[in-house]
N, C-alpha and C. Protein backbone atom coordinates (compact mmCIF):
# COMPACT_ATOMS: atom_id res chain seq x y z
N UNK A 1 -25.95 12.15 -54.97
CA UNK A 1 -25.18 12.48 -56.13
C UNK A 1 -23.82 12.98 -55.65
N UNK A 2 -22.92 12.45 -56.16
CA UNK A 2 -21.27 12.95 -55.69
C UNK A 2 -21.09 13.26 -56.89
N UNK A 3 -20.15 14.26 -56.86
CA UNK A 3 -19.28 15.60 -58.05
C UNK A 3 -17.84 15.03 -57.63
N UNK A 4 -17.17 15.03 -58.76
CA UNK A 4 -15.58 15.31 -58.45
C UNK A 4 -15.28 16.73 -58.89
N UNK A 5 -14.26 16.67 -58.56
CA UNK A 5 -13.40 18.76 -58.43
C UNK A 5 -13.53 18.85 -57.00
N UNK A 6 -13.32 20.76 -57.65
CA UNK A 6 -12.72 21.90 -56.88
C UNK A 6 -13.51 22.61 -56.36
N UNK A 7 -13.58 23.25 -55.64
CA UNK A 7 -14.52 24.42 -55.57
C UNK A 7 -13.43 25.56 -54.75
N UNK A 8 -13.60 26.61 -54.59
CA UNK A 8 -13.06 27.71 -53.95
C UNK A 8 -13.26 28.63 -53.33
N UNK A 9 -13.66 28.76 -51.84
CA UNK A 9 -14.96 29.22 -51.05
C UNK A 9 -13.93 30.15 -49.87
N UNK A 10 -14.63 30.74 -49.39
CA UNK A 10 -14.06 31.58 -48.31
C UNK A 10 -14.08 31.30 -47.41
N UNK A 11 -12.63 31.26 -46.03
CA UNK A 11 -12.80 31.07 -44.90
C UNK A 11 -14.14 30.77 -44.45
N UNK A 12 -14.56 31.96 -44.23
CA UNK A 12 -15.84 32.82 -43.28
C UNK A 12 -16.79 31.69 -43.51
N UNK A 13 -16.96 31.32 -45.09
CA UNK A 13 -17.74 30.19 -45.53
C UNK A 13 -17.98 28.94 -45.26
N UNK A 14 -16.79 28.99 -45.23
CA UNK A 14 -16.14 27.34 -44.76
C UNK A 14 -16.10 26.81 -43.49
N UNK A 15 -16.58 28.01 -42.52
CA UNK A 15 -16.34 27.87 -41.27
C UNK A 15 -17.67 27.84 -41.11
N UNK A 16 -18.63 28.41 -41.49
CA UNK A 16 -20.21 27.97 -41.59
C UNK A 16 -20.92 27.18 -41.71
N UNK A 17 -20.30 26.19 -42.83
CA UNK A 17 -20.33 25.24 -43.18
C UNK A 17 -19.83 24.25 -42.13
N UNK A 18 -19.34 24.14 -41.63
CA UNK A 18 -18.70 22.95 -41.14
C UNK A 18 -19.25 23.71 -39.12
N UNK A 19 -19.93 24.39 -39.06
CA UNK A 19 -20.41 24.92 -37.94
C UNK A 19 -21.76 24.32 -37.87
N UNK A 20 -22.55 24.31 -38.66
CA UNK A 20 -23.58 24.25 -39.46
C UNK A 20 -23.98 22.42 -39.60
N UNK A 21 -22.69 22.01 -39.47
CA UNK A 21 -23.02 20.23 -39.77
C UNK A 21 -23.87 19.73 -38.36
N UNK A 22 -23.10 19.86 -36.99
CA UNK A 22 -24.09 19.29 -36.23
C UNK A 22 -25.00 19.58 -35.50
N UNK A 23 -25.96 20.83 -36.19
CA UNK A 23 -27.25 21.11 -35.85
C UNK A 23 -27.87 20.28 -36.96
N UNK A 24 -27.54 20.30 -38.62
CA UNK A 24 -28.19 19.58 -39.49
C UNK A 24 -28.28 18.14 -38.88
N UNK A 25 -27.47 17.62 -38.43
CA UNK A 25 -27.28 15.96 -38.23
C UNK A 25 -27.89 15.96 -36.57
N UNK A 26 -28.26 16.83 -35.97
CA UNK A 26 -29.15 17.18 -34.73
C UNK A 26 -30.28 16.32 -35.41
N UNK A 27 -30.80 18.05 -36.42
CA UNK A 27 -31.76 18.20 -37.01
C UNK A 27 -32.65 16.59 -37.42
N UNK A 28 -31.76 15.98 -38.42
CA UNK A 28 -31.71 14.35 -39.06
C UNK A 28 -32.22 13.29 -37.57
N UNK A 29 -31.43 13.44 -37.03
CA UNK A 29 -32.04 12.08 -36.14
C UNK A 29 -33.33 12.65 -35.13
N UNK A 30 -33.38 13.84 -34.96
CA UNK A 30 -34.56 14.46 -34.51
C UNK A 30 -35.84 13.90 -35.33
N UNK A 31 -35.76 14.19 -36.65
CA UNK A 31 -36.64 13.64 -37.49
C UNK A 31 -36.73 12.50 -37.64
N UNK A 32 -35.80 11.51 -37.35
CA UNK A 32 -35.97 10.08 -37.42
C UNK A 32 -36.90 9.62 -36.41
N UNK A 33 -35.99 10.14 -35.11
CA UNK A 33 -36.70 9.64 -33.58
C UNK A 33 -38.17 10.00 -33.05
N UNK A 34 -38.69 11.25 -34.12
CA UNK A 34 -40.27 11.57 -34.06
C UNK A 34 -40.92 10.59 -34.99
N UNK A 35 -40.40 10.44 -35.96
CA UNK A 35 -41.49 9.52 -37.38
C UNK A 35 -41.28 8.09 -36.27
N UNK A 36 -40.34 7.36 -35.63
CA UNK A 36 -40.74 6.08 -35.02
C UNK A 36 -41.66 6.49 -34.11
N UNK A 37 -41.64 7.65 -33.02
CA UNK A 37 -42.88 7.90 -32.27
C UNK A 37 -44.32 8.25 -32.76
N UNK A 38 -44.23 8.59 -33.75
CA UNK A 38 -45.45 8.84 -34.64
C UNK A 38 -45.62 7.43 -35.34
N UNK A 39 -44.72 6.61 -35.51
CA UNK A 39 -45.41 5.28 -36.42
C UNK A 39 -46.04 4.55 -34.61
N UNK A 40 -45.46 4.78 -33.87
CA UNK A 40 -46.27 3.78 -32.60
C UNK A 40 -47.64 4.53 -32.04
N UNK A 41 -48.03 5.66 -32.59
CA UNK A 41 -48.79 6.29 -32.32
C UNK A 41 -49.90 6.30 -33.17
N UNK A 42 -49.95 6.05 -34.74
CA UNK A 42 -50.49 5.56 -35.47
C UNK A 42 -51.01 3.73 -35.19
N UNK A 43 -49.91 3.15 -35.04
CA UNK A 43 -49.93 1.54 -34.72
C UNK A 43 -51.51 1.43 -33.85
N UNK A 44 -51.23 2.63 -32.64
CA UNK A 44 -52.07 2.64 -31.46
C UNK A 44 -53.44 2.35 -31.73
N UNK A 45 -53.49 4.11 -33.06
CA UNK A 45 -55.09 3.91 -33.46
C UNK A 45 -55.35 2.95 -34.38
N UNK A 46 -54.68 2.35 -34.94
CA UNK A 46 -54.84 1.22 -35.89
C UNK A 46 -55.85 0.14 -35.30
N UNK A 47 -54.96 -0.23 -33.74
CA UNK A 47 -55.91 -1.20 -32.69
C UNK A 47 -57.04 -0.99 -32.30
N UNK A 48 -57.21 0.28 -32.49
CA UNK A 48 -58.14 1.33 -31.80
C UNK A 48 -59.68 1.12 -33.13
N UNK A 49 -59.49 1.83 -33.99
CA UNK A 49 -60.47 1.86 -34.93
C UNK A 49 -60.02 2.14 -36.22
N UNK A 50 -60.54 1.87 -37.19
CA UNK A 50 -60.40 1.90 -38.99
C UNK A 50 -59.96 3.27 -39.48
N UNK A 51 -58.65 3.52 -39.45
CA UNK A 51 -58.21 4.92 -40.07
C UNK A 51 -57.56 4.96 -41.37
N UNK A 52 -58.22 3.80 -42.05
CA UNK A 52 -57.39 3.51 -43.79
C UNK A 52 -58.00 4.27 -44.66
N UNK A 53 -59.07 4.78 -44.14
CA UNK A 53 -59.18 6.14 -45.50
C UNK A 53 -58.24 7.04 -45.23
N UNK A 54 -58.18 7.50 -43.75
CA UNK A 54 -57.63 8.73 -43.25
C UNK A 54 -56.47 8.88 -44.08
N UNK A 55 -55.50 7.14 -43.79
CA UNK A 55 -54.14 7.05 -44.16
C UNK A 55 -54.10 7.51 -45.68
N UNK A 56 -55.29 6.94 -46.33
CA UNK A 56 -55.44 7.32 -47.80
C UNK A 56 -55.49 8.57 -48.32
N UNK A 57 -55.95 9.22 -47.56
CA UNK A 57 -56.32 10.74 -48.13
C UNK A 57 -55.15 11.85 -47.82
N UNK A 58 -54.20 10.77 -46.25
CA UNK A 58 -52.95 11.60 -46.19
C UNK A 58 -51.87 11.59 -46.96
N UNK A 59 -52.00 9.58 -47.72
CA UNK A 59 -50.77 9.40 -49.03
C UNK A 59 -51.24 10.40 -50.14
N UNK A 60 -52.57 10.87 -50.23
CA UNK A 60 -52.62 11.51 -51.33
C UNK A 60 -52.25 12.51 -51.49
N UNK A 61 -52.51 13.51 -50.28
CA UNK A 61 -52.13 14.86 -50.00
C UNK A 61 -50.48 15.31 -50.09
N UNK A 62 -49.92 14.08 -49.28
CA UNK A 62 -48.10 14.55 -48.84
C UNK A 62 -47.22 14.64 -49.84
N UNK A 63 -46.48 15.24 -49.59
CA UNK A 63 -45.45 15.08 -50.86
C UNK A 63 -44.17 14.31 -49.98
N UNK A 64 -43.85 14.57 -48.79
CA UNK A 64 -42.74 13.95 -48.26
C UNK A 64 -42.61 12.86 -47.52
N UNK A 65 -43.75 12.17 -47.56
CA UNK A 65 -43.93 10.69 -46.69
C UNK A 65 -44.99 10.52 -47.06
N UNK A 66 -45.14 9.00 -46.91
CA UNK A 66 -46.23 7.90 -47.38
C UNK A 66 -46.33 7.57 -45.87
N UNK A 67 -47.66 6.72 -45.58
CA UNK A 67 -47.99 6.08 -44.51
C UNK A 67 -48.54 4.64 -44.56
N UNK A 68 -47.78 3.75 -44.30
CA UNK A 68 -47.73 2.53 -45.34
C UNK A 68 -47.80 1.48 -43.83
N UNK A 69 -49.36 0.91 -43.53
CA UNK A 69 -50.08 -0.06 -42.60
C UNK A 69 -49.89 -1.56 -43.29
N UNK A 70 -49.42 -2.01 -42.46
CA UNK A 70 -48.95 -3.50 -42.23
C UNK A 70 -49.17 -4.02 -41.29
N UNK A 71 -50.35 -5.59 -41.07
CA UNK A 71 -50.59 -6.17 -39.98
C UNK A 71 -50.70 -5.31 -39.04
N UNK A 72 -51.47 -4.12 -38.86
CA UNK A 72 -51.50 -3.31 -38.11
C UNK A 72 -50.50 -2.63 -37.59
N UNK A 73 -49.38 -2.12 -38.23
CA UNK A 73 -48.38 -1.89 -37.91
C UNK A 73 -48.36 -0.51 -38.47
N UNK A 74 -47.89 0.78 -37.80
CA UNK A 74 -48.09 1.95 -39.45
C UNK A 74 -46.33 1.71 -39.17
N UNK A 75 -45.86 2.34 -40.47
CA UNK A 75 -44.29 2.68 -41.12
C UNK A 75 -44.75 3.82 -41.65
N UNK A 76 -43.86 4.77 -41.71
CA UNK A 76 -43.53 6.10 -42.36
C UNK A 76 -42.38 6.18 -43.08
N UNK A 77 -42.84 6.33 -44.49
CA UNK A 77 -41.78 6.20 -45.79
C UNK A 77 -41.83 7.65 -45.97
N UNK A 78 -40.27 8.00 -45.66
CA UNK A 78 -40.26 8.91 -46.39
C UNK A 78 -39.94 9.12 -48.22
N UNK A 79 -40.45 10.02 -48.99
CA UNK A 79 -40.69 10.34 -50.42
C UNK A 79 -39.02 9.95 -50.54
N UNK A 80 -38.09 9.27 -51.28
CA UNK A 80 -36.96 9.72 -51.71
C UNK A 80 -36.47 10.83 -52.63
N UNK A 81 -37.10 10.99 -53.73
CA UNK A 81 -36.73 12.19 -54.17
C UNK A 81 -36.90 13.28 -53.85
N UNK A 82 -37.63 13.53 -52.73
CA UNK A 82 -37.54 14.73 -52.29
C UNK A 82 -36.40 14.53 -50.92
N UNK A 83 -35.60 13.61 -50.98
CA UNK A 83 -34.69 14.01 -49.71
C UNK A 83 -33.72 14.34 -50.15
N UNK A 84 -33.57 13.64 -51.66
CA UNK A 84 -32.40 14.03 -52.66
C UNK A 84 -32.09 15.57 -52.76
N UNK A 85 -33.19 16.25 -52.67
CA UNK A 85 -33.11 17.57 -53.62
C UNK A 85 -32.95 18.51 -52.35
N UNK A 86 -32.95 18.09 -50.84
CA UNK A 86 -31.96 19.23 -49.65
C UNK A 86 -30.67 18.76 -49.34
């Protein structure tokens, strides 16, 4: 969601903010580069033995990712509306 305007914030603030960006964007590809190691790690037991309830009972539980098996393949979806709302 993008806003147009103003806003009017304090130094001290502003300098937090913008201090603050590349631990978040650390943070972001940190989380990317674990969910691909966790989808090849899933893939693994896929080859391994039948974990489609497991996967089932974990889409049911999560609120922030799905675990979505293809040709033996796992993918990790993350929820979109909940990425919206940090």
């Amino acid at each position: 969601m993008e806003l147009n305007g103003t806003v009017t914030i304090s130094l001290k603030d502003y300098n937090k903010l913008t201090q603050a960006y590349p631990k978040v964007e650390q943070s972001r590809i940190s989380l990317y580069e674990a969910s691909k190691e966790i989808e090849v790690f899933l893939s693994f037991l896929c080859t391994r033995e039948t974990i489609d309830d497991y996967v089932g009972e974990f889409n049911r539980q999560s609120q922030h990712a799905q675990i979505i098996i293809v040709d033996d393949k796992a993918k990790i979806k993350f929820n979109e509306e909940n990425n919206n709302k940090s």
